[in-house]
C-alpha atoms as a PDB file:
ATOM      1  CA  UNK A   1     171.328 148.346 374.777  1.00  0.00           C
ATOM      2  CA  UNK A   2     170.193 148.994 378.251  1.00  0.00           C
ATOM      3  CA  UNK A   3     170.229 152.560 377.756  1.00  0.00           C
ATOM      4  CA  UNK A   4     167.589 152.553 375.207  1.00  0.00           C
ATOM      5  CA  UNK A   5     165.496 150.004 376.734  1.00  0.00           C
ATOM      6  CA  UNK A   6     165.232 152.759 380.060  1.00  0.00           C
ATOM      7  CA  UNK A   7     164.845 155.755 378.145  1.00  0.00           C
ATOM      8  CA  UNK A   8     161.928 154.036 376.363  1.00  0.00           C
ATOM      9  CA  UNK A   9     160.399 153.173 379.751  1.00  0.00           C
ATOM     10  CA  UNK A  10     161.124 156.091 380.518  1.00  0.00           C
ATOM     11  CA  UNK A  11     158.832 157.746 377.324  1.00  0.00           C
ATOM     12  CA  UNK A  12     156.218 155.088 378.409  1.00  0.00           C
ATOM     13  CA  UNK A  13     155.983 156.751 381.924  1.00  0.00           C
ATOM     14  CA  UNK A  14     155.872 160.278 380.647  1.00  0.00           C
ATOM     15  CA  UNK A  15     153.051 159.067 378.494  1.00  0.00           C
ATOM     16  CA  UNK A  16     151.000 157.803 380.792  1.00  0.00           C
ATOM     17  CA  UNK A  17     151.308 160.343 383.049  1.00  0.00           C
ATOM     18  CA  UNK A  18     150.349 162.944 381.036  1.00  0.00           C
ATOM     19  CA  UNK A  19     147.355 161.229 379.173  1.00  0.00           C
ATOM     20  CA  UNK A  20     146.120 160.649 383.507  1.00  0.00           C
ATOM     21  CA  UNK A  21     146.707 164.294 384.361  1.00  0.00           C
ATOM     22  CA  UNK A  22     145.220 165.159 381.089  1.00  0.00           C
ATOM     23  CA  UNK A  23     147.716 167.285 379.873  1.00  0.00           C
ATOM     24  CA  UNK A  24     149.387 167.827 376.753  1.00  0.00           C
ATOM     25  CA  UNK A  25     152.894 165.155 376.132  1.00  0.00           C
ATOM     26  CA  UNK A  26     155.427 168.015 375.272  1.00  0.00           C
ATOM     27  CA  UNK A  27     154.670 169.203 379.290  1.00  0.00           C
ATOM     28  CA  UNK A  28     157.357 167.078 380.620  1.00  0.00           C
ATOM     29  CA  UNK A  29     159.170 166.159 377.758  1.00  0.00           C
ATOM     30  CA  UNK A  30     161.663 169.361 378.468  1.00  0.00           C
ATOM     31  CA  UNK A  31     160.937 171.178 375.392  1.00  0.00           C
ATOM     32  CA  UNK A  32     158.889 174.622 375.077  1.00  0.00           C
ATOM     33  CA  UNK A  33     155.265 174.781 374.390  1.00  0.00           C
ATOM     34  CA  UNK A  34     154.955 177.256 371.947  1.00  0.00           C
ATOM     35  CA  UNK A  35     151.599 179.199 371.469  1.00  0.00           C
ATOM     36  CA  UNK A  36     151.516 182.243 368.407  1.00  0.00           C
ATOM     37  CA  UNK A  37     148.231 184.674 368.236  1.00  0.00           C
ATOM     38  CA  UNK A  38     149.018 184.994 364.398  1.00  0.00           C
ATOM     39  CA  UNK A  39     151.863 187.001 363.537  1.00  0.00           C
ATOM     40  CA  UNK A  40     151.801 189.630 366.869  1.00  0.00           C
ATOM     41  CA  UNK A  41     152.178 187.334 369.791  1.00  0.00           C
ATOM     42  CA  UNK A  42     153.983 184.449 371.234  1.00  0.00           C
ATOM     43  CA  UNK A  43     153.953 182.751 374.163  1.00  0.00           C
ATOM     44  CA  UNK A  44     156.171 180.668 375.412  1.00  0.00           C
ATOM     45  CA  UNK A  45     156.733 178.272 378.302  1.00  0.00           C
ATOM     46  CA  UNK A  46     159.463 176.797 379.842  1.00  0.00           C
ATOM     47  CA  UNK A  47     161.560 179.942 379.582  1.00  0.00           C
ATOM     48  CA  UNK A  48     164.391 179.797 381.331  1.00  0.00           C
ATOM     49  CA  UNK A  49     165.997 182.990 380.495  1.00  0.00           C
ATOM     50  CA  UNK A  50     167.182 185.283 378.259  1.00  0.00           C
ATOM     51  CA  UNK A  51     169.928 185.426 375.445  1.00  0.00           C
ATOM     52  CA  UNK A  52     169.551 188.030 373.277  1.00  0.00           C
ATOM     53  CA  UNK A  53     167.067 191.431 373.838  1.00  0.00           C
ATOM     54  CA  UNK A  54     166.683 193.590 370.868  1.00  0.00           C
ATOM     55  CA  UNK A  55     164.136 195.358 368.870  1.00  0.00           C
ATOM     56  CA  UNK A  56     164.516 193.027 366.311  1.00  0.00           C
ATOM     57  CA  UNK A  57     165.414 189.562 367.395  1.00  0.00           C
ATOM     58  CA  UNK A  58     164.761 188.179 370.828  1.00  0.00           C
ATOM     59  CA  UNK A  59     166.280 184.537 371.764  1.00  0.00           C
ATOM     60  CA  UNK A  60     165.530 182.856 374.499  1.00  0.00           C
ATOM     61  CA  UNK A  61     166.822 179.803 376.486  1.00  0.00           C
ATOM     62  CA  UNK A  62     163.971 176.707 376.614  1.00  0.00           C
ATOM     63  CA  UNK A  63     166.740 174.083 377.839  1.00  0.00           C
ATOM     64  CA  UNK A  64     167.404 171.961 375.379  1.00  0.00           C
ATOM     65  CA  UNK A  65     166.945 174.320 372.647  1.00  0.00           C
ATOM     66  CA  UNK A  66     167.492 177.811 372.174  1.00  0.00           C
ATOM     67  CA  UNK A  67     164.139 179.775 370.262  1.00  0.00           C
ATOM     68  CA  UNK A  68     165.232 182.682 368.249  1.00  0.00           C
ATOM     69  CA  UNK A  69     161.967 185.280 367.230  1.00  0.00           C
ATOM     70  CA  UNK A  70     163.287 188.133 364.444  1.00  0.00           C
ATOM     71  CA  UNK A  71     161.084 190.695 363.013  1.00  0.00           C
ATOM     72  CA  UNK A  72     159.992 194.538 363.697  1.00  0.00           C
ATOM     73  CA  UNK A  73     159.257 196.376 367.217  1.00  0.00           C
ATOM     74  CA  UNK A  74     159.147 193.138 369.215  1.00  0.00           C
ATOM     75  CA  UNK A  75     159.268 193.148 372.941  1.00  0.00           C
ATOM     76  CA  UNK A  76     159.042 190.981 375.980  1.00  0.00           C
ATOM     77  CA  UNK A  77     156.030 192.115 377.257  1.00  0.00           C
ATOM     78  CA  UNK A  78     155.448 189.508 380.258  1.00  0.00           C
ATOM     79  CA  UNK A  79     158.034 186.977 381.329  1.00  0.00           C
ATOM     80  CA  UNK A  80     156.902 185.702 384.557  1.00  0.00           C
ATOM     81  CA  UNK A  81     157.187 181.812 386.147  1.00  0.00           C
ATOM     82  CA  UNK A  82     158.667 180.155 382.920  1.00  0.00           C
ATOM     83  CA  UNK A  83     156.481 181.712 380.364  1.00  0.00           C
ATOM     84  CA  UNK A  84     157.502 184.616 378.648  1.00  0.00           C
ATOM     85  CA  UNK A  85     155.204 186.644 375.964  1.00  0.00           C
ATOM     86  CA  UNK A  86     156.930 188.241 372.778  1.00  0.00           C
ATOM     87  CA  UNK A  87     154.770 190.982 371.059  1.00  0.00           C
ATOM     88  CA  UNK A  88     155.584 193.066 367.679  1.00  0.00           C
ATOM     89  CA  UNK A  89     155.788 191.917 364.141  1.00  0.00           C
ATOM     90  CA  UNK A  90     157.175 188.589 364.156  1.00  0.00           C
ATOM     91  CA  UNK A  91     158.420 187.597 360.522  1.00  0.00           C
ATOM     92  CA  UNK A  92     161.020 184.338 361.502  1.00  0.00           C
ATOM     93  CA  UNK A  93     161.255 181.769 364.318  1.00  0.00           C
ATOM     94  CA  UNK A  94     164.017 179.427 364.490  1.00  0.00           C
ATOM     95  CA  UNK A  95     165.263 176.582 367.043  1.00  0.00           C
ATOM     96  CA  UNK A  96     169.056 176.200 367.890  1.00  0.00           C
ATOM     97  CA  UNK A  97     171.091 174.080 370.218  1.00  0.00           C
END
């Protein structure tokens, strides 16, 4: 019982620091922010490294989940201070633990 009344104080302090920084909630929550320029780009931050590296699929580690990207050609084009940037032909994303 006391657990879940300090993670919920916990959510309520999160909240209100993001809505007085003006930022979006999912910035400190510990999962990615995920950005796609249709189907050619992704961006994604709070990467914290690198699983898997082929032409075809490219996973990376977020923390608490894993984001897989599969399609043609893709790449990591940038992958600098938490945010990497996946270009090609993405067909599939998917989320794992």
């Amino acid at each position: 019982m006391k657990e879940n009344r300090f993670a919920a104080k916990g959510e309520q302090i999160i909240e209100a620091l993001t809505k007085s920084m003006d930022i979006p909630t999912d910035a400190l929550s510990g999962f990615a922010h995920i950005e796609l320029c249709g189907n050619r780009e992704a961006r994604v931050d709070g990467c914290k490294g690198v699983l898997e590296y082929c032409s075809c699929r490219i996973s990376l580690n977020t923390g608490r989940l894993n984001v897989c990207f599969c399609g043609c050609d893709l790449c990591i084009a940038s992958m600098q201070d938490g945010q990497a940037i996946i270009k090609g032909l993405i067909s599939d994303i998917s989320f794992e633990n």
